[in-house]
C-alpha atoms as a PDB file:
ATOM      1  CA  UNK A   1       6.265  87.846 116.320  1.00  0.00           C
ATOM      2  CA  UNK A   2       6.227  90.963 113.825  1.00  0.00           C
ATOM      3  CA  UNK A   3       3.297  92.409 116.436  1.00  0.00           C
ATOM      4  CA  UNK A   4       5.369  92.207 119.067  1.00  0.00           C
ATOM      5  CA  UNK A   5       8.453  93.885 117.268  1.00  0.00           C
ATOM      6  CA  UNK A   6       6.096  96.427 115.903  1.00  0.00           C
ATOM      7  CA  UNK A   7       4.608  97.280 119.754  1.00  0.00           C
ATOM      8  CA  UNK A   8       7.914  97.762 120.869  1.00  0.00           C
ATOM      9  CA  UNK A   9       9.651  99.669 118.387  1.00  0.00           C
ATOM     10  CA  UNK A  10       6.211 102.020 119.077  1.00  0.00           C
ATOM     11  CA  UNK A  11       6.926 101.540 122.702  1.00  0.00           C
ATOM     12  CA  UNK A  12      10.702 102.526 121.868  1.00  0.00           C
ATOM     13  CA  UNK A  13       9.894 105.825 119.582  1.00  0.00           C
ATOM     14  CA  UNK A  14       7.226 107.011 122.298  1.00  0.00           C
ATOM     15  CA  UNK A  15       9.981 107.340 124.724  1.00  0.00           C
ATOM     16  CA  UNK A  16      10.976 111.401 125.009  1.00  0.00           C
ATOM     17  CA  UNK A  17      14.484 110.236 126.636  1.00  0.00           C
ATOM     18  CA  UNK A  18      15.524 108.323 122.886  1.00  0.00           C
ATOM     19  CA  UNK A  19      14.896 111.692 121.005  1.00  0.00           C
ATOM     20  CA  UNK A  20      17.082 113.678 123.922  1.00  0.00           C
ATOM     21  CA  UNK A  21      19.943 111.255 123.490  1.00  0.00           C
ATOM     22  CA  UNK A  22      19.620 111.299 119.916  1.00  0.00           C
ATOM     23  CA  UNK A  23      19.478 115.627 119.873  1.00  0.00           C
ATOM     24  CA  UNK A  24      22.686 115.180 122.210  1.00  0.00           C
ATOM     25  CA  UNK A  25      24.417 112.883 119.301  1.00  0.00           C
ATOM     26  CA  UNK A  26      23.776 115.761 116.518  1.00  0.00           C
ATOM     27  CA  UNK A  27      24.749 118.588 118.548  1.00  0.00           C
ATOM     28  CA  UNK A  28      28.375 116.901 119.709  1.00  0.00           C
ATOM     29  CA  UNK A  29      28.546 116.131 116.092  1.00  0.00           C
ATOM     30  CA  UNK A  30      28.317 119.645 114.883  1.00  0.00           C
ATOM     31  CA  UNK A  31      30.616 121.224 117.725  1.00  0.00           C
ATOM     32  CA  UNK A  32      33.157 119.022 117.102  1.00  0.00           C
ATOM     33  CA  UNK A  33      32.777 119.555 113.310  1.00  0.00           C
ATOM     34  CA  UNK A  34      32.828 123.274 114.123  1.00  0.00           C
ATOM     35  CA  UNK A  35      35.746 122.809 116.363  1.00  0.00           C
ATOM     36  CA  UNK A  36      37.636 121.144 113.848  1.00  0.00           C
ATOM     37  CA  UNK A  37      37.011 123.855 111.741  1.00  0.00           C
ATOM     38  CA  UNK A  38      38.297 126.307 113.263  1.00  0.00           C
ATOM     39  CA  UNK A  39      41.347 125.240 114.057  1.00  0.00           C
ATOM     40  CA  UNK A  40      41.825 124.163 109.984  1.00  0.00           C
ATOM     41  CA  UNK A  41      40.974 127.510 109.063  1.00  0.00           C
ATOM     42  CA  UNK A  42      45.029 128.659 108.702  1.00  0.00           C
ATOM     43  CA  UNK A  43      46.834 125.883 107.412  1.00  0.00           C
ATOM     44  CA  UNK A  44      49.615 125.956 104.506  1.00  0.00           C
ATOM     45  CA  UNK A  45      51.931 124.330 102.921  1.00  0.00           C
ATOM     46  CA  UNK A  46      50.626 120.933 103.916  1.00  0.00           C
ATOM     47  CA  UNK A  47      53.689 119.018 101.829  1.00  0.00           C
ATOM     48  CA  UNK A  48      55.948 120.973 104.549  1.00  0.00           C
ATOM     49  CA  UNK A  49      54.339 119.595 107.932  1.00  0.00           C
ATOM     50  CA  UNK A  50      54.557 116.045 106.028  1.00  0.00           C
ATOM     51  CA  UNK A  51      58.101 116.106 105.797  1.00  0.00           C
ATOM     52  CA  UNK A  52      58.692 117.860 109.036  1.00  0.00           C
ATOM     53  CA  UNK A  53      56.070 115.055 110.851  1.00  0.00           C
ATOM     54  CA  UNK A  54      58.140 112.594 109.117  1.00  0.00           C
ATOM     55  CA  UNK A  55      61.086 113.641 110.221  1.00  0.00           C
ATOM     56  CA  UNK A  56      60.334 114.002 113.974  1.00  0.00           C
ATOM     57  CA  UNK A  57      58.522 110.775 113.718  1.00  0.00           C
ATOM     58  CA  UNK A  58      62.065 108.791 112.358  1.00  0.00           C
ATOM     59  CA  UNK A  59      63.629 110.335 115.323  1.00  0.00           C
ATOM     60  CA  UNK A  60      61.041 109.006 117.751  1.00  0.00           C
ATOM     61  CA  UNK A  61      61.044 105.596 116.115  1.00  0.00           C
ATOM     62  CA  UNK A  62      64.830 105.243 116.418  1.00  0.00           C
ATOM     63  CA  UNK A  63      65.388 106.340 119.845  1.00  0.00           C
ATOM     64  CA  UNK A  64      61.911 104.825 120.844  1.00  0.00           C
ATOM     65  CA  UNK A  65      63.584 102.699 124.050  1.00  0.00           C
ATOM     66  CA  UNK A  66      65.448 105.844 125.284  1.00  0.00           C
ATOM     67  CA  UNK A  67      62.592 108.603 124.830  1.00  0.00           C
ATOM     68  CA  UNK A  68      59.907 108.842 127.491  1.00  0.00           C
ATOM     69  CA  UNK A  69      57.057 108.429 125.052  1.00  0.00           C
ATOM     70  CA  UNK A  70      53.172 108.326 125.594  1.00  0.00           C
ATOM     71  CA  UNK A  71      52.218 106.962 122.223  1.00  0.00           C
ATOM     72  CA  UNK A  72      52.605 103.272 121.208  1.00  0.00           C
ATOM     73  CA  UNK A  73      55.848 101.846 118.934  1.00  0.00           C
ATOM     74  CA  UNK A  74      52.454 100.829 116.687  1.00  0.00           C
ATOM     75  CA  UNK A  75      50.847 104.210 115.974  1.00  0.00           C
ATOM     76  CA  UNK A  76      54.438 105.544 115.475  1.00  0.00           C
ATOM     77  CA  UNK A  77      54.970 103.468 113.094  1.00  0.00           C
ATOM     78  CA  UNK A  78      51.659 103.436 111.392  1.00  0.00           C
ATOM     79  CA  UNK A  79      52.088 107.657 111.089  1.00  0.00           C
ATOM     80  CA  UNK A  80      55.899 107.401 109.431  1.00  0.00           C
ATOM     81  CA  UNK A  81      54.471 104.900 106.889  1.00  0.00           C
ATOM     82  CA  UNK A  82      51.795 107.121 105.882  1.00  0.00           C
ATOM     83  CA  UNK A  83      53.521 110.315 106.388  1.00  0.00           C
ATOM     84  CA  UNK A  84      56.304 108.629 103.790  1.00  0.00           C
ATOM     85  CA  UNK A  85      53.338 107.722 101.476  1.00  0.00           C
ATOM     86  CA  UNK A  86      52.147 111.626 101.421  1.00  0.00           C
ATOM     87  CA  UNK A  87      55.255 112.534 100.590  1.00  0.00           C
ATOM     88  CA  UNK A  88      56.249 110.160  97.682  1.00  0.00           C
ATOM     89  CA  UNK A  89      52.850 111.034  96.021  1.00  0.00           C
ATOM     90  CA  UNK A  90      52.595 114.898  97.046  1.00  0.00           C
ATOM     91  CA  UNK A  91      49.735 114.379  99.063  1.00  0.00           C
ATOM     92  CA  UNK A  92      47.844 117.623  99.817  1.00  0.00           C
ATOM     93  CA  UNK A  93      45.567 116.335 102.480  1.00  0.00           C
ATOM     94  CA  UNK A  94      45.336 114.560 105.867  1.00  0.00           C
ATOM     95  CA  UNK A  95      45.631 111.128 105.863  1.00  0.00           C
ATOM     96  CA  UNK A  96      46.823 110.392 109.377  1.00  0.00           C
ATOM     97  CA  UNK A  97      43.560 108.664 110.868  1.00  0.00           C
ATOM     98  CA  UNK A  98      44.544 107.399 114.361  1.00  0.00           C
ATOM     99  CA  UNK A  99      47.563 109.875 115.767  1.00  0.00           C
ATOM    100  CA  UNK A 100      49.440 113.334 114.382  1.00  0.00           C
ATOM    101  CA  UNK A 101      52.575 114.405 115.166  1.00  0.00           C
ATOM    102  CA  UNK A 102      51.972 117.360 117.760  1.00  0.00           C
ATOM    103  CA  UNK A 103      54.955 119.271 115.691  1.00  0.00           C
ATOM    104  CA  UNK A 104      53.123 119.342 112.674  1.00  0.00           C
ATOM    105  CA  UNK A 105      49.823 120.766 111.933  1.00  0.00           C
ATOM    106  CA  UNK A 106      47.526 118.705 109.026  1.00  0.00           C
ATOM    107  CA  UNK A 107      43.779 120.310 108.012  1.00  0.00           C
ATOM    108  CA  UNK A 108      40.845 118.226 108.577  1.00  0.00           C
ATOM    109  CA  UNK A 109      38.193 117.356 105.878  1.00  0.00           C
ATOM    110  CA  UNK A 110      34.733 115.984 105.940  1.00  0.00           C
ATOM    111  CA  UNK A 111      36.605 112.438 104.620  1.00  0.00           C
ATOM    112  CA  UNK A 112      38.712 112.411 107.481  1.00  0.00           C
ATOM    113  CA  UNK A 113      36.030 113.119 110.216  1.00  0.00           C
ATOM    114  CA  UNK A 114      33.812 110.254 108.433  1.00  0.00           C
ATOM    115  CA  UNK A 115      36.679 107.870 108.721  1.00  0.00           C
ATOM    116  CA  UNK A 116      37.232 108.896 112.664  1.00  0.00           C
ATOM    117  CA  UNK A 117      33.631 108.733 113.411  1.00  0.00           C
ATOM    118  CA  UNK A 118      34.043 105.495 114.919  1.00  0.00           C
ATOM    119  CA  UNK A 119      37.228 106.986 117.050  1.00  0.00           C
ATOM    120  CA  UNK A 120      35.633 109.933 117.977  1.00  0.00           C
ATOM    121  CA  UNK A 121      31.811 108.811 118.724  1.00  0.00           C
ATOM    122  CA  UNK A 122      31.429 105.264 120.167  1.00  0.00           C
ATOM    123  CA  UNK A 123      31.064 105.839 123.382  1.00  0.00           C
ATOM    124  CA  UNK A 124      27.734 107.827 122.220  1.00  0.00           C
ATOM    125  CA  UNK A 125      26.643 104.791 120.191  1.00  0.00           C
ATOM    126  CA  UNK A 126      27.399 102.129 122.859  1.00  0.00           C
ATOM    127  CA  UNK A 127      25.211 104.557 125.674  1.00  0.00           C
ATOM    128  CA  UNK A 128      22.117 104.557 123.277  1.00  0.00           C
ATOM    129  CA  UNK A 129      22.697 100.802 123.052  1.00  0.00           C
ATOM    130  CA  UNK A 130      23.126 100.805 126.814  1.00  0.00           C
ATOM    131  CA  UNK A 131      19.952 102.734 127.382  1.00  0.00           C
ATOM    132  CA  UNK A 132      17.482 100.548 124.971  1.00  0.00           C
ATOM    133  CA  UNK A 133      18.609  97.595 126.463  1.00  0.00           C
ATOM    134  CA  UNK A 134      18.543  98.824 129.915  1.00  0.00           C
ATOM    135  CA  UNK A 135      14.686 100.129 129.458  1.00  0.00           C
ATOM    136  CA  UNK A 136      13.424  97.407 127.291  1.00  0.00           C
ATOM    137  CA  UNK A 137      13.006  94.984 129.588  1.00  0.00           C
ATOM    138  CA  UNK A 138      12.943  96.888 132.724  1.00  0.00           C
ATOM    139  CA  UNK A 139      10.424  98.810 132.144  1.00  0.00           C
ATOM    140  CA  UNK A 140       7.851  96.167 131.351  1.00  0.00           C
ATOM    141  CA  UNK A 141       9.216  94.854 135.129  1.00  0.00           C
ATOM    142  CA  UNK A 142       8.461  98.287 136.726  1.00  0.00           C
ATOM    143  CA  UNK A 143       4.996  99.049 135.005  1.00  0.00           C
ATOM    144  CA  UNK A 144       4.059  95.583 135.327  1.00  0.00           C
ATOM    145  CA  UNK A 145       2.793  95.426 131.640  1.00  0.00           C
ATOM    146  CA  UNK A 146       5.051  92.120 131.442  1.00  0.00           C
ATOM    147  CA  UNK A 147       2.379  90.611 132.844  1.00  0.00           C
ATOM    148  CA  UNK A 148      -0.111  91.650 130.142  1.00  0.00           C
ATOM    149  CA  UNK A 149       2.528  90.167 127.516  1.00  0.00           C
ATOM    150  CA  UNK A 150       2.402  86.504 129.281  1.00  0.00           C
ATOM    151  CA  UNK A 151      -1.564  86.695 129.381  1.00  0.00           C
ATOM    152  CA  UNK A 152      -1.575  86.437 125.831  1.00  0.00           C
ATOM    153  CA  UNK A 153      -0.562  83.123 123.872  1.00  0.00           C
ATOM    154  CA  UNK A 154       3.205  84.097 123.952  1.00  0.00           C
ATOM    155  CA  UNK A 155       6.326  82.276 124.667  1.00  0.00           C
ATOM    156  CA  UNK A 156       8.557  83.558 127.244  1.00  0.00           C
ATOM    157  CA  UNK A 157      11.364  83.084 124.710  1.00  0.00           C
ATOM    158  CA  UNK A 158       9.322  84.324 121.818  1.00  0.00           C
ATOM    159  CA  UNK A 159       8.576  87.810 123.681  1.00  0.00           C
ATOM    160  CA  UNK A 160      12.552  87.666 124.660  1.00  0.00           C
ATOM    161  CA  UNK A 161      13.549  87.536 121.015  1.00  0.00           C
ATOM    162  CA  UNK A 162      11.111  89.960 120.155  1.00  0.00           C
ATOM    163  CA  UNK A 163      12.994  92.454 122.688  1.00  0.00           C
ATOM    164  CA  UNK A 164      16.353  91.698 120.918  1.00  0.00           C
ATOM    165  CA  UNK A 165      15.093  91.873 117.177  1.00  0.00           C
ATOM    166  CA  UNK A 166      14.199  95.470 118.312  1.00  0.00           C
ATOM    167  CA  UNK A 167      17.031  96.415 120.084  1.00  0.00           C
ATOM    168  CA  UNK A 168      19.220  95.422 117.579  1.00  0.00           C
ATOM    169  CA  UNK A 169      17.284  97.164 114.495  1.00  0.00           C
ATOM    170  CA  UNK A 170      17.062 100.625 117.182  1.00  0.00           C
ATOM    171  CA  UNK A 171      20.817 100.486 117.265  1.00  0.00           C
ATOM    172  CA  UNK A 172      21.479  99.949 113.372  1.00  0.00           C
ATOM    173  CA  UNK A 173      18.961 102.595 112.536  1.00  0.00           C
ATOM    174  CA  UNK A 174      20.331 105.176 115.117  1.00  0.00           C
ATOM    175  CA  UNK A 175      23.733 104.503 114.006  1.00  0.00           C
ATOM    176  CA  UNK A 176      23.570 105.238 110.378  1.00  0.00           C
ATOM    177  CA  UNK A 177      21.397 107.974 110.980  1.00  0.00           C
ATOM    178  CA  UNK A 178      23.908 109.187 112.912  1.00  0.00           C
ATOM    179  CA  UNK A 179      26.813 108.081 109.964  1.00  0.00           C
ATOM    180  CA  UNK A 180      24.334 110.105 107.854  1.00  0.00           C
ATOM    181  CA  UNK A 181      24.518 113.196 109.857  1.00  0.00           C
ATOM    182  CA  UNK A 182      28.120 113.309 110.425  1.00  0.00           C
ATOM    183  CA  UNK A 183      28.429 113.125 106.496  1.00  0.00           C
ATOM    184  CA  UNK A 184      25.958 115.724 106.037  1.00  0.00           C
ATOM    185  CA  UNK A 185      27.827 118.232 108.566  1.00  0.00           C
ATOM    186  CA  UNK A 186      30.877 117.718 107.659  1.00  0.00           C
ATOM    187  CA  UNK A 187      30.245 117.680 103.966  1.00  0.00           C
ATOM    188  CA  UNK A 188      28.070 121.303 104.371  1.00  0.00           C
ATOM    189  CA  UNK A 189      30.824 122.554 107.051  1.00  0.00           C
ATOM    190  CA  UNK A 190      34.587 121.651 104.921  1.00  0.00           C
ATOM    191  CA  UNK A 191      32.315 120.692 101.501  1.00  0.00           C
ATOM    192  CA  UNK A 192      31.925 117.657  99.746  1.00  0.00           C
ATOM    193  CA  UNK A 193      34.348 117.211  97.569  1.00  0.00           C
ATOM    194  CA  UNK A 194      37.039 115.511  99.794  1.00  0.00           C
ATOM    195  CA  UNK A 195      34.525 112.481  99.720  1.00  0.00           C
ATOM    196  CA  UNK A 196      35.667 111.120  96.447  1.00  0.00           C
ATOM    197  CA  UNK A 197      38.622 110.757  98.068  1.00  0.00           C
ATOM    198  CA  UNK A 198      39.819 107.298  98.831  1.00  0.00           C
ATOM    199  CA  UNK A 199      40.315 105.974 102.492  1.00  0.00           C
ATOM    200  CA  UNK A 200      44.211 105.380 102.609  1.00  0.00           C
ATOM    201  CA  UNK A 201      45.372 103.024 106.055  1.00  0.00           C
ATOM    202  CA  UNK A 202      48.704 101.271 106.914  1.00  0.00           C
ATOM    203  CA  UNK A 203      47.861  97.576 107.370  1.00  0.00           C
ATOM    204  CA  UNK A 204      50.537  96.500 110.171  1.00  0.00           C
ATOM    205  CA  UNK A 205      49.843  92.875 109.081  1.00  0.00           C
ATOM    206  CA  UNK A 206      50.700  93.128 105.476  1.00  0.00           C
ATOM    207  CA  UNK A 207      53.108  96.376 105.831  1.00  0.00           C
ATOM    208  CA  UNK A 208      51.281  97.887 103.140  1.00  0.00           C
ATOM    209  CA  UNK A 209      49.490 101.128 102.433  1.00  0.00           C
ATOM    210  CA  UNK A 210      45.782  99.586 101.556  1.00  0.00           C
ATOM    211  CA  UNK A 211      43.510 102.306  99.183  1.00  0.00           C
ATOM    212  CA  UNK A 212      40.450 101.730  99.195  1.00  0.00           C
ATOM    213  CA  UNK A 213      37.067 103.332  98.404  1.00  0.00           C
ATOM    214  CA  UNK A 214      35.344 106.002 101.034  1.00  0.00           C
ATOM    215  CA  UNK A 215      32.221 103.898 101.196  1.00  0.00           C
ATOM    216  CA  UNK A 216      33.754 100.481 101.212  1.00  0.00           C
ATOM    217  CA  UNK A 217      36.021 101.442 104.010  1.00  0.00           C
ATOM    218  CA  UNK A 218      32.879 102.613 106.143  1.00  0.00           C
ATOM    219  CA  UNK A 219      31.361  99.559 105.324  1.00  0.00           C
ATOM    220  CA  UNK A 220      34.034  96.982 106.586  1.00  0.00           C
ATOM    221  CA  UNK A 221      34.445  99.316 109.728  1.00  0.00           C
ATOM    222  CA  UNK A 222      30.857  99.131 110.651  1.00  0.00           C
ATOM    223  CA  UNK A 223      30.740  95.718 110.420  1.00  0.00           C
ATOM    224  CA  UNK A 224      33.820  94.913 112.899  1.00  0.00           C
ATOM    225  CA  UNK A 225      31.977  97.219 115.334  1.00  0.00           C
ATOM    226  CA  UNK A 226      28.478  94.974 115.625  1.00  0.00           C
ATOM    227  CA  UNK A 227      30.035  92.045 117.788  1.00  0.00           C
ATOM    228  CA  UNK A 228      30.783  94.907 120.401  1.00  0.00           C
ATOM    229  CA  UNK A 229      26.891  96.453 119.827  1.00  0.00           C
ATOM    230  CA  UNK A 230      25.401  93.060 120.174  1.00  0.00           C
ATOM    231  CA  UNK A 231      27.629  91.862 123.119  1.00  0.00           C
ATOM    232  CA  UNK A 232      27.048  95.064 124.399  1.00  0.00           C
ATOM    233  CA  UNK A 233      22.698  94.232 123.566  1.00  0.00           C
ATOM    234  CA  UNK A 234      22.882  90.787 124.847  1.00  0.00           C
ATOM    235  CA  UNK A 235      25.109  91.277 128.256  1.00  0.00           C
ATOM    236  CA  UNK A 236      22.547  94.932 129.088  1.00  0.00           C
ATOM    237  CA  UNK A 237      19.656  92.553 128.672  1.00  0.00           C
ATOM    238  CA  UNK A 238      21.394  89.658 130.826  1.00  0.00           C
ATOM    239  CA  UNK A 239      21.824  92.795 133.772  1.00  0.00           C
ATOM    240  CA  UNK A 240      18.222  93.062 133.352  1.00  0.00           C
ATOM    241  CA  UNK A 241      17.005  89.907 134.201  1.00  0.00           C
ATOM    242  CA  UNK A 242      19.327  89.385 137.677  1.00  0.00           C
ATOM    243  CA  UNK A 243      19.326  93.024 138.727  1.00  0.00           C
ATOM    244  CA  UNK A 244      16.089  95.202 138.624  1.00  0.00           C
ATOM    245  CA  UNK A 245      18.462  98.617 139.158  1.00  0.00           C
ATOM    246  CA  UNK A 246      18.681 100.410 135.553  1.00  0.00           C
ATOM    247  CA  UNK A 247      21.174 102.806 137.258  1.00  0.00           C
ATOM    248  CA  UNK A 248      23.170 100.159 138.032  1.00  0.00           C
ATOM    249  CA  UNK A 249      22.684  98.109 135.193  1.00  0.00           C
ATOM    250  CA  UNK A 250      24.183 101.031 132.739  1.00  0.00           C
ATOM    251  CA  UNK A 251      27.157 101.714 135.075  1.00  0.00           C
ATOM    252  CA  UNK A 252      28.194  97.989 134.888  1.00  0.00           C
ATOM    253  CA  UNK A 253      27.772  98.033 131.171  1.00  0.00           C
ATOM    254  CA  UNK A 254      29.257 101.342 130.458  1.00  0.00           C
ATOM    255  CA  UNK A 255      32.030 100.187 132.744  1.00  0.00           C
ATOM    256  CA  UNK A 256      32.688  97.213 130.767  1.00  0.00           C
ATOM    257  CA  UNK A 257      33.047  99.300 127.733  1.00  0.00           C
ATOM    258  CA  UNK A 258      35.304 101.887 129.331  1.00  0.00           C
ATOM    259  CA  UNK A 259      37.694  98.965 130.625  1.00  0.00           C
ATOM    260  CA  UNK A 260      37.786  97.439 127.096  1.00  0.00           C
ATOM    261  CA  UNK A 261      39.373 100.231 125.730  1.00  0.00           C
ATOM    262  CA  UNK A 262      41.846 100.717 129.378  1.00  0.00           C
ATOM    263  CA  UNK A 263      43.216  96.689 128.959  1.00  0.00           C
ATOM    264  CA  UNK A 264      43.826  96.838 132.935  1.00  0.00           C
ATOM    265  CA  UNK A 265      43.946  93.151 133.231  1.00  0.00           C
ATOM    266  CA  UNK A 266      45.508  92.218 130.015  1.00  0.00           C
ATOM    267  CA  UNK A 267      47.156  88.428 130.390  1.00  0.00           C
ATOM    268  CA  UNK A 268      46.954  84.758 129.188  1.00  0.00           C
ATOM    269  CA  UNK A 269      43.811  84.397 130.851  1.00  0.00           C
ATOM    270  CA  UNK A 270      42.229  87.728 130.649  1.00  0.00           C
ATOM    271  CA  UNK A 271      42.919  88.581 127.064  1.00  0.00           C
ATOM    272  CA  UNK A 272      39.978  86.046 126.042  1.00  0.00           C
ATOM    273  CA  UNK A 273      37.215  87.702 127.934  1.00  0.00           C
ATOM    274  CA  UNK A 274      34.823  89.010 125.227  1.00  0.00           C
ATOM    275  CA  UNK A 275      35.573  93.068 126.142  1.00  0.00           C
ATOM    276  CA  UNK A 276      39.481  92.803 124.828  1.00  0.00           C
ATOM    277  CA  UNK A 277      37.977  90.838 121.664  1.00  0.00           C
ATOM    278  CA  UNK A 278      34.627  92.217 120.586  1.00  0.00           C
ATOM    279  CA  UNK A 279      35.795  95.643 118.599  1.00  0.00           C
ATOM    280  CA  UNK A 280      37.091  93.551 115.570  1.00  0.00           C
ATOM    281  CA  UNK A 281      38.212  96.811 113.940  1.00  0.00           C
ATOM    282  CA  UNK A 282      41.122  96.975 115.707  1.00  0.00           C
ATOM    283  CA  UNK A 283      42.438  94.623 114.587  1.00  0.00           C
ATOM    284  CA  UNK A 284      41.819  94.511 110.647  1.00  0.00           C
ATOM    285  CA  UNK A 285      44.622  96.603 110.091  1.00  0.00           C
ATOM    286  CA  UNK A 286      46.786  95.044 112.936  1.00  0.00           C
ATOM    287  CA  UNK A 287      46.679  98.433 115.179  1.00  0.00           C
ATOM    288  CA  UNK A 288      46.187  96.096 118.097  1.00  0.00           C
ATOM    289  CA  UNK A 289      47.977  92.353 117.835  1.00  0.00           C
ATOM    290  CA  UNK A 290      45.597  89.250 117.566  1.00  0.00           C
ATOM    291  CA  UNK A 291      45.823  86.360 119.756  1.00  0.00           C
ATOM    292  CA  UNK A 292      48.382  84.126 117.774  1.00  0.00           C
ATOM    293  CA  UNK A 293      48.601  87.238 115.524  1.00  0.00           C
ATOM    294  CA  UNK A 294      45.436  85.238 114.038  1.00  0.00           C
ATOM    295  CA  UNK A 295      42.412  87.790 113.617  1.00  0.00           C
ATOM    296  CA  UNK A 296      40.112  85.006 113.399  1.00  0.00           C
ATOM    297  CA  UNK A 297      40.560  84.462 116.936  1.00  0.00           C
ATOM    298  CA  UNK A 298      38.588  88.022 118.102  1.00  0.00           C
ATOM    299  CA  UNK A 299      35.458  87.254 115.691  1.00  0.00           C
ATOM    300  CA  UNK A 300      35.367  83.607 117.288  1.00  0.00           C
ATOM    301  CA  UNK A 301      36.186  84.199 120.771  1.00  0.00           C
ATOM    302  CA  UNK A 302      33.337  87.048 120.232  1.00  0.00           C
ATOM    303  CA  UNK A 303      31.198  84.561 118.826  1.00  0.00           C
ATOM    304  CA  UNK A 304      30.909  81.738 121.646  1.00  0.00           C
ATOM    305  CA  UNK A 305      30.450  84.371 124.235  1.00  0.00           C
ATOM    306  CA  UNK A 306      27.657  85.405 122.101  1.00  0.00           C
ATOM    307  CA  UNK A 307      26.077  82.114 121.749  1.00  0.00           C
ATOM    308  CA  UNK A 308      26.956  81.692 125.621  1.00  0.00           C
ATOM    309  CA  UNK A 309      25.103  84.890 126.789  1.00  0.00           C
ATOM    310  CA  UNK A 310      21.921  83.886 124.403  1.00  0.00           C
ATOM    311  CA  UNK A 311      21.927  81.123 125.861  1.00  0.00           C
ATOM    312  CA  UNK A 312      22.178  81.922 129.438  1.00  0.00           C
ATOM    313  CA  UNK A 313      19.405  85.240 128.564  1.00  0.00           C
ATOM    314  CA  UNK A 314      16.964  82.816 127.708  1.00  0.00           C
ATOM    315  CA  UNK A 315      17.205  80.298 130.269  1.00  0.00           C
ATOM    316  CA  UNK A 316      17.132  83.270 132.964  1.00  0.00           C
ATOM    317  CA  UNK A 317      14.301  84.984 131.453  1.00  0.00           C
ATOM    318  CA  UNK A 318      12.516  81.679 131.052  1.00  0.00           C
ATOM    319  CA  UNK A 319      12.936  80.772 135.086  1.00  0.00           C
ATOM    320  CA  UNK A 320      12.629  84.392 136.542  1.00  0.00           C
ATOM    321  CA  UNK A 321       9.153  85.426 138.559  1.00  0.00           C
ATOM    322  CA  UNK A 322       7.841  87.839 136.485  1.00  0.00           C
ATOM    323  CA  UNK A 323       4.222  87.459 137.251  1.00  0.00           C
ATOM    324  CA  UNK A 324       4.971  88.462 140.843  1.00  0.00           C
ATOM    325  CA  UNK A 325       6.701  91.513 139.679  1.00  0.00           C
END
């Protein structure tokens, strides 16, 4: 088994397209920490676009029904709570993570753009994801060096979970590197010293203000994102084994992901389908309402169509006709 994670993680890190995607990730990193930047540069008298925000914001909230609003009643709210919570305790920075209030103007920091990194850069992780498990497989189809794999004494299964082991430590390393970067850019670019800030959210659930620690916050975060990466892993892979098209095999995937965050077909049947449950960090802080308000019921819907896809991965991979590839 550890030989054939170690051949494909070499396989993996031979591959020039990995280290273009990955060049792609740190550039739209630093623009958009240059961007942000630059439109910081002139801000004052942060305590005054609190109060005005807050003020604007009461007005939306009360005359929500009869106001032709974009934003949600929930993000509303979430920005008056913490716009209040600036106020009463003179904050001089921006804590508003998910929305501002167009009217007011709040600087960005290197804590802040950690804490969005998830909001702002997803979609990059979820193509790198996309592309490992689209080529992992496929490409052993296409060069016909699957064949060389079942020569040897190997299980079908065992070189399967070899695959998936890989995948899955790719996509952890890549993403903290990335984590890494974005800390390292944005702590060079707006400075450091907003990290020993604390990470301040509204938790809809418990209509608190939570404070918590920079790192700890990052932590919890990260993990509520890995039922989406290894749904995302395990469903790329299951494309793989029914249709030999990469092309096609990212477009459904990246179209899954795209319609998870659109809710089209949102209803009583719908909402347990494993793309409207598998970004858990939505709903740790209630942002997004659990089914029965319970958020247990996202990490275990998540969690049978997880065992479900293994199972059905396996079982393909085991039955299709790779030797006549």
């Amino acid at each position: 088994m550890f030989n054939l994670i170690k051949n494909e993680l070499i396989k993996i890190f031979k591959r020039k397209n990995i280290y273009i995607l990955f060049l792609i990730a740190i550039l739209i990193v630093i623009f958009y920490n240059i961007f942000e930047k630059s439109i910081s540069n002139n801000i004052i008298n942060i305590g005054e676009q609190y109060v005005r925000a807050y003020n604007q914001d009461q007005v939306y909230l009360e005359n929500y029904e009869n106001l032709n609003i974009d934003e949600s009643y929930t993000d509303i709210l979430e920005r008056v709570k913490l716009e209040e919570y600036a106020i009463e305790n003179n904050i001089k920075y921006n804590i508003l993570l998910n929305t501002e209030n167009q009217n007011a103007t709040l600087p960005s920091d290197a804590r802040i753009l950690l804490m969005r990194f998830f909001n702002n850069f997803d979609i990059i992780v979820i193509f790198i994801i996309i592309y490992l498990a689209s080529t992992i497989i496929y490409e052993e189809y296409s060069s016909g060096t699957i064949k060389n794999l079942l020569v040897k004494p190997h299980r079908r299964s065992t070189i399967l979970f070899s695959k998936i082991i890989t995948t899955i430590f790719v996509t952890l390393f890549i993403t903290i590197i990335i984590i890494l970067f974005q800390y390292l850019i944005g702590g060079i670019i707006f400075g450091f010293d907003s990290y020993s800030l604390d990470a301040i959210r509204y938790n809809h659930i418990t209509q608190n203000i939570e404070v918590m620690n920079l790192g700890y916050y990052m932590f919890i975060i990260f993990v509520s994102k890995l039922p989406m990466y290894l749904l995302t892993i395990f469903v790329t892979l299951l494309l793989n084994i029914f249709i030999n098209n990469i092309g096609i095999n990212i477009l459904i995937s990246l179209g899954l992901y795209i319609l998870s965050n659109i809710n089209l077909l949102f209803n009583n049947i719908t909402k347990y389908l494993f793309i409207y449950n598998w970004d858990i960090s939505k709903y740790i802080f209630g942002n997004v309402e659990a089914i029965n308000n319970n958020i247990n019921m996202p990490i275990l819907i998540s969690s049978i169509w997880i065992i479900g896809i293994i199972i059905i991965l396996f079982v393909g991979f085991r039955q299709k006709d790779i030797v006549n590839e």
